[in-house]
PDB file of N, CA and C in Angstrom:
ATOM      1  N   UNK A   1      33.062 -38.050 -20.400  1.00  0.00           N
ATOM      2  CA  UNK A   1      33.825 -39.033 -19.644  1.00  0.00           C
ATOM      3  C   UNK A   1      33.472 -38.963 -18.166  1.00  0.00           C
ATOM      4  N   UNK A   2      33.133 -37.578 -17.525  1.00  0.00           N
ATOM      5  CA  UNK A   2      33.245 -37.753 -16.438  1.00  0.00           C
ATOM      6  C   UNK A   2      31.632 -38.408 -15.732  1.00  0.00           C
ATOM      7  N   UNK A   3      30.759 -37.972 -16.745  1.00  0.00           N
ATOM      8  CA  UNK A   3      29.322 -39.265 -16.698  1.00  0.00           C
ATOM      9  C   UNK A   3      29.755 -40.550 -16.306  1.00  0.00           C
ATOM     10  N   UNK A   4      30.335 -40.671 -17.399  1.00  0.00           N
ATOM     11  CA  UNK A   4      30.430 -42.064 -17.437  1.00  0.00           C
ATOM     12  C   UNK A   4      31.137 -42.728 -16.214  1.00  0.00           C
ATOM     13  N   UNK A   5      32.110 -41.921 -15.785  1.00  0.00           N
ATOM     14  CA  UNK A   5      32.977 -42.261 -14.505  1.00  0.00           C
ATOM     15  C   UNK A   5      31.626 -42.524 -13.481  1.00  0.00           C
ATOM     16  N   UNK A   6      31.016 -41.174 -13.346  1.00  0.00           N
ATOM     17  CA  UNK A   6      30.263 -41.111 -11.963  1.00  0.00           C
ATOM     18  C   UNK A   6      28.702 -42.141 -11.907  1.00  0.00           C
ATOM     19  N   UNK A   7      28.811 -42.495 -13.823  1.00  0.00           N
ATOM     20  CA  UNK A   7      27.536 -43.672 -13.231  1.00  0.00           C
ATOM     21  C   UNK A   7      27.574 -45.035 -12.914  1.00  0.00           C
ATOM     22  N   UNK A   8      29.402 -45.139 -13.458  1.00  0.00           N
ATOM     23  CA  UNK A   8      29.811 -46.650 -12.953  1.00  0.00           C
ATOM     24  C   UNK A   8      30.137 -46.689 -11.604  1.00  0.00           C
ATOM     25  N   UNK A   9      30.705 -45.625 -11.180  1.00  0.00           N
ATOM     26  CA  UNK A   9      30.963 -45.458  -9.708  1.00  0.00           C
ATOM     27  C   UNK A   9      29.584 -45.754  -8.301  1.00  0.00           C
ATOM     28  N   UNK A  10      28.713 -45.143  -9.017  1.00  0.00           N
ATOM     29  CA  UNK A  10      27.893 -44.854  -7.906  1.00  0.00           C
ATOM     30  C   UNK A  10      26.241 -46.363  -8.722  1.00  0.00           C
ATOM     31  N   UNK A  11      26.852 -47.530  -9.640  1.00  0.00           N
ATOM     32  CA  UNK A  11      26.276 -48.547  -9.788  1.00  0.00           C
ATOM     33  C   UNK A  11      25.023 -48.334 -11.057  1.00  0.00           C
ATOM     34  N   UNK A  12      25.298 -47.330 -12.004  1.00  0.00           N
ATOM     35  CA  UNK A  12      24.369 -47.157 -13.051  1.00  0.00           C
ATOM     36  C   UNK A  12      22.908 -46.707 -12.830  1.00  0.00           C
ATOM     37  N   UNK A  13      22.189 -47.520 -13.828  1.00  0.00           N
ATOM     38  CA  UNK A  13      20.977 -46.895 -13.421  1.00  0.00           C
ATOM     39  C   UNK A  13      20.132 -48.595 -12.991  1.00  0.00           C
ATOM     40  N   UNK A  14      18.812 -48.177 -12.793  1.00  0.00           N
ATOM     41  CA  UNK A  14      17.889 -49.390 -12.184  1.00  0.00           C
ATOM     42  C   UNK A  14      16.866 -49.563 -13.257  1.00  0.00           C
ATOM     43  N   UNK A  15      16.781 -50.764 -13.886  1.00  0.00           N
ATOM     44  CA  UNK A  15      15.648 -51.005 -15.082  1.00  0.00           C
ATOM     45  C   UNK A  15      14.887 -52.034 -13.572  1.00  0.00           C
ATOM     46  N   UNK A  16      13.339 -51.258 -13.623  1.00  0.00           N
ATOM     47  CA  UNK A  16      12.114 -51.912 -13.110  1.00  0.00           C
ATOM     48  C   UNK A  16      11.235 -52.792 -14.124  1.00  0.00           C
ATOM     49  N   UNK A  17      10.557 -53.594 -13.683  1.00  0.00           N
ATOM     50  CA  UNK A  17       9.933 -54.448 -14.562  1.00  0.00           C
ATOM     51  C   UNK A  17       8.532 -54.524 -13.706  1.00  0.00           C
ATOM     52  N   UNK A  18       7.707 -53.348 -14.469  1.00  0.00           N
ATOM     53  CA  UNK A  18       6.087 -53.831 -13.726  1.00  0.00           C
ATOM     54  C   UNK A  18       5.367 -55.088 -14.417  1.00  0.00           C
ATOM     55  N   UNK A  19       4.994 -56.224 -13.697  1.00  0.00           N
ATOM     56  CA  UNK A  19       4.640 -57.178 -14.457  1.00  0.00           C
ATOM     57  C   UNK A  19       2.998 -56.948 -14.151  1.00  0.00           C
ATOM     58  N   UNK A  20       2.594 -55.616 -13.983  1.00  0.00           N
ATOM     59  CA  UNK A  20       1.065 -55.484 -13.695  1.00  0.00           C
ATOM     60  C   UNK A  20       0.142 -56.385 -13.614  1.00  0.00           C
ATOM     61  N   UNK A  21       0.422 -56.910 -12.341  1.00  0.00           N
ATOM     62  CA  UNK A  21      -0.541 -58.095 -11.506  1.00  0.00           C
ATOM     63  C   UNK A  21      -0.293 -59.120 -11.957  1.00  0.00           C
ATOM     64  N   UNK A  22       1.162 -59.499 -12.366  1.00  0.00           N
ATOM     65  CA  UNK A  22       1.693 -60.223 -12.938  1.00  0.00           C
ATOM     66  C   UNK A  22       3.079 -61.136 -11.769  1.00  0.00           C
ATOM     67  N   UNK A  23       4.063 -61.976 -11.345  1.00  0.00           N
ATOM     68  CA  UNK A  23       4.609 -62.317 -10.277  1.00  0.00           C
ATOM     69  C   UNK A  23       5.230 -61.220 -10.559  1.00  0.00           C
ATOM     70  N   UNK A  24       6.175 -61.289  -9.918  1.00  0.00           N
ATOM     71  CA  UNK A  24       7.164 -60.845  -9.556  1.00  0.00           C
ATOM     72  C   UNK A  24       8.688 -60.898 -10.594  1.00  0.00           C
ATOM     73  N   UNK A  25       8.819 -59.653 -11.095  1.00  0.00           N
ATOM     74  CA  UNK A  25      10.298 -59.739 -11.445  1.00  0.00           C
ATOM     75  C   UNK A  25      11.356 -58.773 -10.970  1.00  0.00           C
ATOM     76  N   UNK A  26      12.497 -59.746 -10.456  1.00  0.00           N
ATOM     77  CA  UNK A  26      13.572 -58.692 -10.480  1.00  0.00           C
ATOM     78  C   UNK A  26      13.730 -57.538 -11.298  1.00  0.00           C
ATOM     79  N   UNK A  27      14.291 -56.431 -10.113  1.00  0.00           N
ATOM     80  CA  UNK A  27      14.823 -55.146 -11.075  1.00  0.00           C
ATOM     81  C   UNK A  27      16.296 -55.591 -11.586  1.00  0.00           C
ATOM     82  N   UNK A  28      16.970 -54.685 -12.276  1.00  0.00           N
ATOM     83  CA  UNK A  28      18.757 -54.701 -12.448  1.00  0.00           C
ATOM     84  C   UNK A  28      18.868 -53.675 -12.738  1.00  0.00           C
ATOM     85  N   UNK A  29      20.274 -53.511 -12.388  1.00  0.00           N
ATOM     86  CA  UNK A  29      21.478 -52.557 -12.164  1.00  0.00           C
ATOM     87  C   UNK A  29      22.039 -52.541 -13.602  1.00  0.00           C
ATOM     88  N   UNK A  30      22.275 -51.460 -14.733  1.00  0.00           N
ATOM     89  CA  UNK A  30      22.396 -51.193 -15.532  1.00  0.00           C
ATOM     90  C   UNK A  30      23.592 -49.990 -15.663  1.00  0.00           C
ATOM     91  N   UNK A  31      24.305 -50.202 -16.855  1.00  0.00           N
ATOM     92  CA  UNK A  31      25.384 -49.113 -17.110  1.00  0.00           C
ATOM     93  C   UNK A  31      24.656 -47.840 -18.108  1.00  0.00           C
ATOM     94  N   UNK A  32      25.120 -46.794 -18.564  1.00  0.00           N
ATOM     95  CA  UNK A  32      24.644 -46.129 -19.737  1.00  0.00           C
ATOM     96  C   UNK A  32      24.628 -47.250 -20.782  1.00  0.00           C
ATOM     97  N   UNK A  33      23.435 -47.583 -21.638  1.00  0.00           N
ATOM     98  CA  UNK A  33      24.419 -47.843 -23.199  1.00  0.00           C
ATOM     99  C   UNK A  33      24.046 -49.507 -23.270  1.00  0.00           C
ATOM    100  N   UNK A  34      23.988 -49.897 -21.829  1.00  0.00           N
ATOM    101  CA  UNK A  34      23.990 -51.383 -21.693  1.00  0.00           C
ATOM    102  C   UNK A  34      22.514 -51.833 -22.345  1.00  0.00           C
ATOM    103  N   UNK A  35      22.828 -52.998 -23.091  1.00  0.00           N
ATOM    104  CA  UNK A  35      21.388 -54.195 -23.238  1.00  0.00           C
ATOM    105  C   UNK A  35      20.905 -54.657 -21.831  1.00  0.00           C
ATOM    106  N   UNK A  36      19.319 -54.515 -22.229  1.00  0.00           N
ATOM    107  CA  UNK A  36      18.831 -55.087 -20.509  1.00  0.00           C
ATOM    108  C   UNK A  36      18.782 -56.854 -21.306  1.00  0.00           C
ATOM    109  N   UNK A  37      19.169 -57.587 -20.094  1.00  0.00           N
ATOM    110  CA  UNK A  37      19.164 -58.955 -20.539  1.00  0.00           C
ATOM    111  C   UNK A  37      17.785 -59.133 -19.971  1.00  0.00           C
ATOM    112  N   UNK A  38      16.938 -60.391 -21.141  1.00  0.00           N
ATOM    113  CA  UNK A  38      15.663 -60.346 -21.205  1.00  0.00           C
ATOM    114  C   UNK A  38      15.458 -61.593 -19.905  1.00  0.00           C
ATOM    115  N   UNK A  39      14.598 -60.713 -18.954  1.00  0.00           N
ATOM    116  CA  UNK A  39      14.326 -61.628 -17.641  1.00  0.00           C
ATOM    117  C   UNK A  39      12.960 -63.184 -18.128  1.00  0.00           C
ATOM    118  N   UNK A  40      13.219 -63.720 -16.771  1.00  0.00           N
ATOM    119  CA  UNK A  40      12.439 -64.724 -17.169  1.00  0.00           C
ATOM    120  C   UNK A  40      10.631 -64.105 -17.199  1.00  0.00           C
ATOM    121  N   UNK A  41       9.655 -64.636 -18.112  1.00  0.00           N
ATOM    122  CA  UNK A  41       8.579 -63.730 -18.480  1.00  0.00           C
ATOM    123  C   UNK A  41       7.692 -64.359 -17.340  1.00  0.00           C
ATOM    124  N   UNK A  42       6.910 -62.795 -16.662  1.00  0.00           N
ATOM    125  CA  UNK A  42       6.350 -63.106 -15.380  1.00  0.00           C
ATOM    126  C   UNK A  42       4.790 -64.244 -16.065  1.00  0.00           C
ATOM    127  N   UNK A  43       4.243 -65.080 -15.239  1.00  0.00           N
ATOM    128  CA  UNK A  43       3.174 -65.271 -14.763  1.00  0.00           C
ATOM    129  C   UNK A  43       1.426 -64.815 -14.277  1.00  0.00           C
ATOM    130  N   UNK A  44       0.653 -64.819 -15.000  1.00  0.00           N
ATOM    131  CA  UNK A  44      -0.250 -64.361 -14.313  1.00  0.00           C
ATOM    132  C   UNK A  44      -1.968 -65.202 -14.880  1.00  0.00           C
ATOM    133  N   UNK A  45      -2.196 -65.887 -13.917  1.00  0.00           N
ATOM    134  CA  UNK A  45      -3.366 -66.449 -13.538  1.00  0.00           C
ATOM    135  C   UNK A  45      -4.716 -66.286 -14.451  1.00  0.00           C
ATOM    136  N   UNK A  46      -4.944 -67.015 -15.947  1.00  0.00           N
ATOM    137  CA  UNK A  46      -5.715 -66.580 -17.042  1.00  0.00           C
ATOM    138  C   UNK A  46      -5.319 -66.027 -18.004  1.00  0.00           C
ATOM    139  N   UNK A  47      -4.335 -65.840 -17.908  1.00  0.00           N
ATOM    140  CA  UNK A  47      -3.573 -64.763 -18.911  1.00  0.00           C
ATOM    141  C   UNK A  47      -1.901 -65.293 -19.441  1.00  0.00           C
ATOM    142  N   UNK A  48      -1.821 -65.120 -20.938  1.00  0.00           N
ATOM    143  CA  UNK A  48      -0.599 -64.726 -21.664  1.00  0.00           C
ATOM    144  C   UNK A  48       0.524 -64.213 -21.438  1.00  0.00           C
ATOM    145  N   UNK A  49       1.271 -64.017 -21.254  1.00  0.00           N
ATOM    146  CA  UNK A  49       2.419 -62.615 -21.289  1.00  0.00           C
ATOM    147  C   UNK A  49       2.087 -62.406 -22.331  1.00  0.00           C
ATOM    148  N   UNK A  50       2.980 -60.934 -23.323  1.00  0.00           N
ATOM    149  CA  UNK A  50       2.824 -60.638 -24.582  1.00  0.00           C
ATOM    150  C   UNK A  50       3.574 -59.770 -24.666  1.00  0.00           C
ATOM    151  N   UNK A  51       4.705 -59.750 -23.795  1.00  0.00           N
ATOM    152  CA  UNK A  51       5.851 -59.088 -24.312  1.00  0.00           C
ATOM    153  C   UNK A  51       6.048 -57.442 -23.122  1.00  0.00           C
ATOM    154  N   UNK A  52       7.017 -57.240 -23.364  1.00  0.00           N
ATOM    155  CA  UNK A  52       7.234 -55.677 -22.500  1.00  0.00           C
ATOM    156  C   UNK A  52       7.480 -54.526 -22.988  1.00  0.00           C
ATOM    157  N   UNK A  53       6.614 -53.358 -22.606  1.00  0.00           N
ATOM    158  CA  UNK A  53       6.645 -52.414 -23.550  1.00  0.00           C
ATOM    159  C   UNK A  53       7.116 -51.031 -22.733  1.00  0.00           C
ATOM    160  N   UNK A  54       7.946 -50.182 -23.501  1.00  0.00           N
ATOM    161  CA  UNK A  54       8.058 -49.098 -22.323  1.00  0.00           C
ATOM    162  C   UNK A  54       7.121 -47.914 -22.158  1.00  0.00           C
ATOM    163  N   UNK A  55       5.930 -47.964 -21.995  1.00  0.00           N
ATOM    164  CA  UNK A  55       5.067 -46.702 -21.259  1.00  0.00           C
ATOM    165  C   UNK A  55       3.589 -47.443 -20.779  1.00  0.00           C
ATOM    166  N   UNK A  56       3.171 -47.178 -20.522  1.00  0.00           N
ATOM    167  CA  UNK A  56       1.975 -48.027 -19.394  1.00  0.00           C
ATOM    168  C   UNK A  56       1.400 -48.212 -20.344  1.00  0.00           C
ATOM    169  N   UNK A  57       1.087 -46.967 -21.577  1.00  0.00           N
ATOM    170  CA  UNK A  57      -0.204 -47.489 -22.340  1.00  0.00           C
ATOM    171  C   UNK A  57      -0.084 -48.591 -23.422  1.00  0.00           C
ATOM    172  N   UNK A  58       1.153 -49.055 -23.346  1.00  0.00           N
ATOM    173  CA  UNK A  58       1.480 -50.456 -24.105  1.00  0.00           C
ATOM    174  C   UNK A  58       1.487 -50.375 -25.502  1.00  0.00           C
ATOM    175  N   UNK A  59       1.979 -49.003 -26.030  1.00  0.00           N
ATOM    176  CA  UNK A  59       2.328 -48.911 -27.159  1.00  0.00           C
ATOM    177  C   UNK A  59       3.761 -48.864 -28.257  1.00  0.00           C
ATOM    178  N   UNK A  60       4.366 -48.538 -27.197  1.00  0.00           N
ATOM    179  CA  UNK A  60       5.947 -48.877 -27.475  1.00  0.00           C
ATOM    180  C   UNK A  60       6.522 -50.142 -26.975  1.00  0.00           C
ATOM    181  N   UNK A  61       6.461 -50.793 -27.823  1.00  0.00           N
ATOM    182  CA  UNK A  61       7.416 -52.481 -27.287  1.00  0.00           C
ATOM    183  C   UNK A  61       8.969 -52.418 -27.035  1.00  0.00           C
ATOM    184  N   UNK A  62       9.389 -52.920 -26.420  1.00  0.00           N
ATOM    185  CA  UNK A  62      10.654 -53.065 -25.734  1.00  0.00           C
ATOM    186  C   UNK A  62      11.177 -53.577 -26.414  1.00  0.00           C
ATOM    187  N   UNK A  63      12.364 -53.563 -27.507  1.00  0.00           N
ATOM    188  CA  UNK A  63      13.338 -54.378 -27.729  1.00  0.00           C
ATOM    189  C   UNK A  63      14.671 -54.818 -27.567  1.00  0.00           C
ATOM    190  N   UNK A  64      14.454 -55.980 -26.929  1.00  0.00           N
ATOM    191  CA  UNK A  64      15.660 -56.694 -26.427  1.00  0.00           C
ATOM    192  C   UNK A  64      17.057 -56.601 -27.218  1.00  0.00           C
ATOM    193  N   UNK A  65      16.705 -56.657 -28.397  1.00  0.00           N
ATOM    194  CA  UNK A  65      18.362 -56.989 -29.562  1.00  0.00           C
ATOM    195  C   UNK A  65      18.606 -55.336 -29.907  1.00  0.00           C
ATOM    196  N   UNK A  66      17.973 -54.462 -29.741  1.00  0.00           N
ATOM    197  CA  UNK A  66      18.012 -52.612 -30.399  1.00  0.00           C
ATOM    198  C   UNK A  66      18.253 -51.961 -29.286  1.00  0.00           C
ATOM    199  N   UNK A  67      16.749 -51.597 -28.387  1.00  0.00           N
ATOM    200  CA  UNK A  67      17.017 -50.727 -27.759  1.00  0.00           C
ATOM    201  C   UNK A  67      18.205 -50.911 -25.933  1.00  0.00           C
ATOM    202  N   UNK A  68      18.710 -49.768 -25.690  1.00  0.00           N
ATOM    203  CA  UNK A  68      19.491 -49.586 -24.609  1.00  0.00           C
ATOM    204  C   UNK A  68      19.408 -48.867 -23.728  1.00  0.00           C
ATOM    205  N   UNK A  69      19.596 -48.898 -22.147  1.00  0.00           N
ATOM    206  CA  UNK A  69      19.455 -48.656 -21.540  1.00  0.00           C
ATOM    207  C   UNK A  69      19.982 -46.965 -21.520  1.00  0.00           C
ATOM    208  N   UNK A  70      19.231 -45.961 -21.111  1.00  0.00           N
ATOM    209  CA  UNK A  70      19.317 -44.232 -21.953  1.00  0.00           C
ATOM    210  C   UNK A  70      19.337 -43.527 -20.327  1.00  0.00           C
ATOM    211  N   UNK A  71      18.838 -44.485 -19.013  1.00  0.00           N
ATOM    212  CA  UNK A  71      18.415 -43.656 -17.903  1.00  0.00           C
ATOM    213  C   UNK A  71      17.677 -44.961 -16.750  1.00  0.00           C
ATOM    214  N   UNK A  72      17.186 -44.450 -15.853  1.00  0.00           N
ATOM    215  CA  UNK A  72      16.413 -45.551 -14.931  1.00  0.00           C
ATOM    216  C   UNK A  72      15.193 -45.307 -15.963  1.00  0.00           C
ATOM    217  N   UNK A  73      14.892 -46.768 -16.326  1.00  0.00           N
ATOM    218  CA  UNK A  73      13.606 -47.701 -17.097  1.00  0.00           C
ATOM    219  C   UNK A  73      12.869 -48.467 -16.156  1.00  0.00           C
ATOM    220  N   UNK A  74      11.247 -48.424 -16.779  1.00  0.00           N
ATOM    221  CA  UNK A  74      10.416 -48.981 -15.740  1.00  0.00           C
ATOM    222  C   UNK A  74      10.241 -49.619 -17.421  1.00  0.00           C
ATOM    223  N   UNK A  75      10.149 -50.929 -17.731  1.00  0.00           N
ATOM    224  CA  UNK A  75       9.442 -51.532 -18.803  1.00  0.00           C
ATOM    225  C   UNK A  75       7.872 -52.146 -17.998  1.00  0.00           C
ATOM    226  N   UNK A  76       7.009 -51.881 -18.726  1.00  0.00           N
ATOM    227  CA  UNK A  76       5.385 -52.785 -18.065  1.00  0.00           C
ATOM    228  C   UNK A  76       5.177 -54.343 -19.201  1.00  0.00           C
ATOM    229  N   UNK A  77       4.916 -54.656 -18.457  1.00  0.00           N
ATOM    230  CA  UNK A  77       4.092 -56.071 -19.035  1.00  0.00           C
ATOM    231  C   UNK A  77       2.644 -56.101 -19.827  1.00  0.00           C
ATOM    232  N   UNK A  78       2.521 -56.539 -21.206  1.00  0.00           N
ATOM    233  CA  UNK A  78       1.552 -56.774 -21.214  1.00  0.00           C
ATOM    234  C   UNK A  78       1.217 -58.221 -21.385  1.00  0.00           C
ATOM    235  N   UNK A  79      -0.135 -58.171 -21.526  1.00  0.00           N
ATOM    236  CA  UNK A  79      -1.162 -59.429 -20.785  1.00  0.00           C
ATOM    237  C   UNK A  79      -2.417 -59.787 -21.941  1.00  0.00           C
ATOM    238  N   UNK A  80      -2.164 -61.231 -22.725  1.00  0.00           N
ATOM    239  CA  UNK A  80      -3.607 -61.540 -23.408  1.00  0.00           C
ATOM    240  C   UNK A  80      -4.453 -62.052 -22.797  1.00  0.00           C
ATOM    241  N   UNK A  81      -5.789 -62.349 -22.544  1.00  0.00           N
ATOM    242  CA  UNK A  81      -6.777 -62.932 -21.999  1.00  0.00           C
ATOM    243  C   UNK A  81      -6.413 -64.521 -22.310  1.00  0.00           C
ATOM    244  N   UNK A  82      -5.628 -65.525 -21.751  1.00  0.00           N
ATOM    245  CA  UNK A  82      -6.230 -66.791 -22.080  1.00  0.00           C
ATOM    246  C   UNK A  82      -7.360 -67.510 -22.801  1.00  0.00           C
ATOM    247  N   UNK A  83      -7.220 -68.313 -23.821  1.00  0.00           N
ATOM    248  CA  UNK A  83      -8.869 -68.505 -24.653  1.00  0.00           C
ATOM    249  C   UNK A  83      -9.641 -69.588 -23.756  1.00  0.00           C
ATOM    250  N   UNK A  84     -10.690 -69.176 -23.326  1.00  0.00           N
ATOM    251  CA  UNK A  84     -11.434 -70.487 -22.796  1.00  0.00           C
ATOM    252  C   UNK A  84     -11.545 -71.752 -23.457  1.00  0.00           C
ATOM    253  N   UNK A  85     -11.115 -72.044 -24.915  1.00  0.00           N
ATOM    254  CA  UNK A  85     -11.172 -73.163 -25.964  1.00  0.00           C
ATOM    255  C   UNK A  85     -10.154 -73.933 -25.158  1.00  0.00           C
ATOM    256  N   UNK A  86     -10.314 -75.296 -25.026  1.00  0.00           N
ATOM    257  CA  UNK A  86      -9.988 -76.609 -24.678  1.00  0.00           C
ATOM    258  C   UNK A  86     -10.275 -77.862 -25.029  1.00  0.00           C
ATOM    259  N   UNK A  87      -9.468 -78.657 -25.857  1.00  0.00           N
ATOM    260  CA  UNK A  87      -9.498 -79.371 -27.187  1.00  0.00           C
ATOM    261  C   UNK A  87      -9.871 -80.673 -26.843  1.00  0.00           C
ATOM    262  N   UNK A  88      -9.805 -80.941 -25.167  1.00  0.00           N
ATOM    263  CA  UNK A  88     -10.190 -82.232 -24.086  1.00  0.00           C
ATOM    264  C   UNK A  88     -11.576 -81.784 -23.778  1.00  0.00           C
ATOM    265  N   UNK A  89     -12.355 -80.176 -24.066  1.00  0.00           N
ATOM    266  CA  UNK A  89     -13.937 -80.422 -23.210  1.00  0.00           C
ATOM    267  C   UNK A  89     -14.953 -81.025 -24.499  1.00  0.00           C
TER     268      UNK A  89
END
């Protein structure tokens, strides 16, 4: 109980969102326990999004409806190559 007191008190923890060379996304302010609500999916110049995964090497995917916030989270972005195919050339 007394966790729980001192992490609502002092504003939880901080989920980061590296969108690796990707725009820009807000961080948020998170409780123990809490669902991160799924931000709008960053942008990036040739490239896909493909979802957010939690460790750089992009093997654990993030899930929005399961997993919960356990501590301060950095989720990373990953990124498909855009296909050069274009159905107008």
């Amino acid at each position: 109980l007394a966790v729980t007191v001192y992490l609502t008190l002092h504003g939880g923890y901080t989920v980061e969102f590296d969108s690796a060379g990707g725009s820009s996304v807000e961080s948020v302010r998170l409780k123990f326990g809490d669902s991160i609500p799924f931000p709008d999916a960053p942008v990036k110049e040739g490239y896909r999004f493909a979802g957010w995964y939690q460790d750089e090497a992009l093997t654990k995917r993030w899930d929005f409806s399961q997993n919960l916030v356990q501590g301060p989270t950095r989720l990373y972005a990953a990124w498909q190559p855009q296909s050069s195919y274009s159905p107008e050339a």
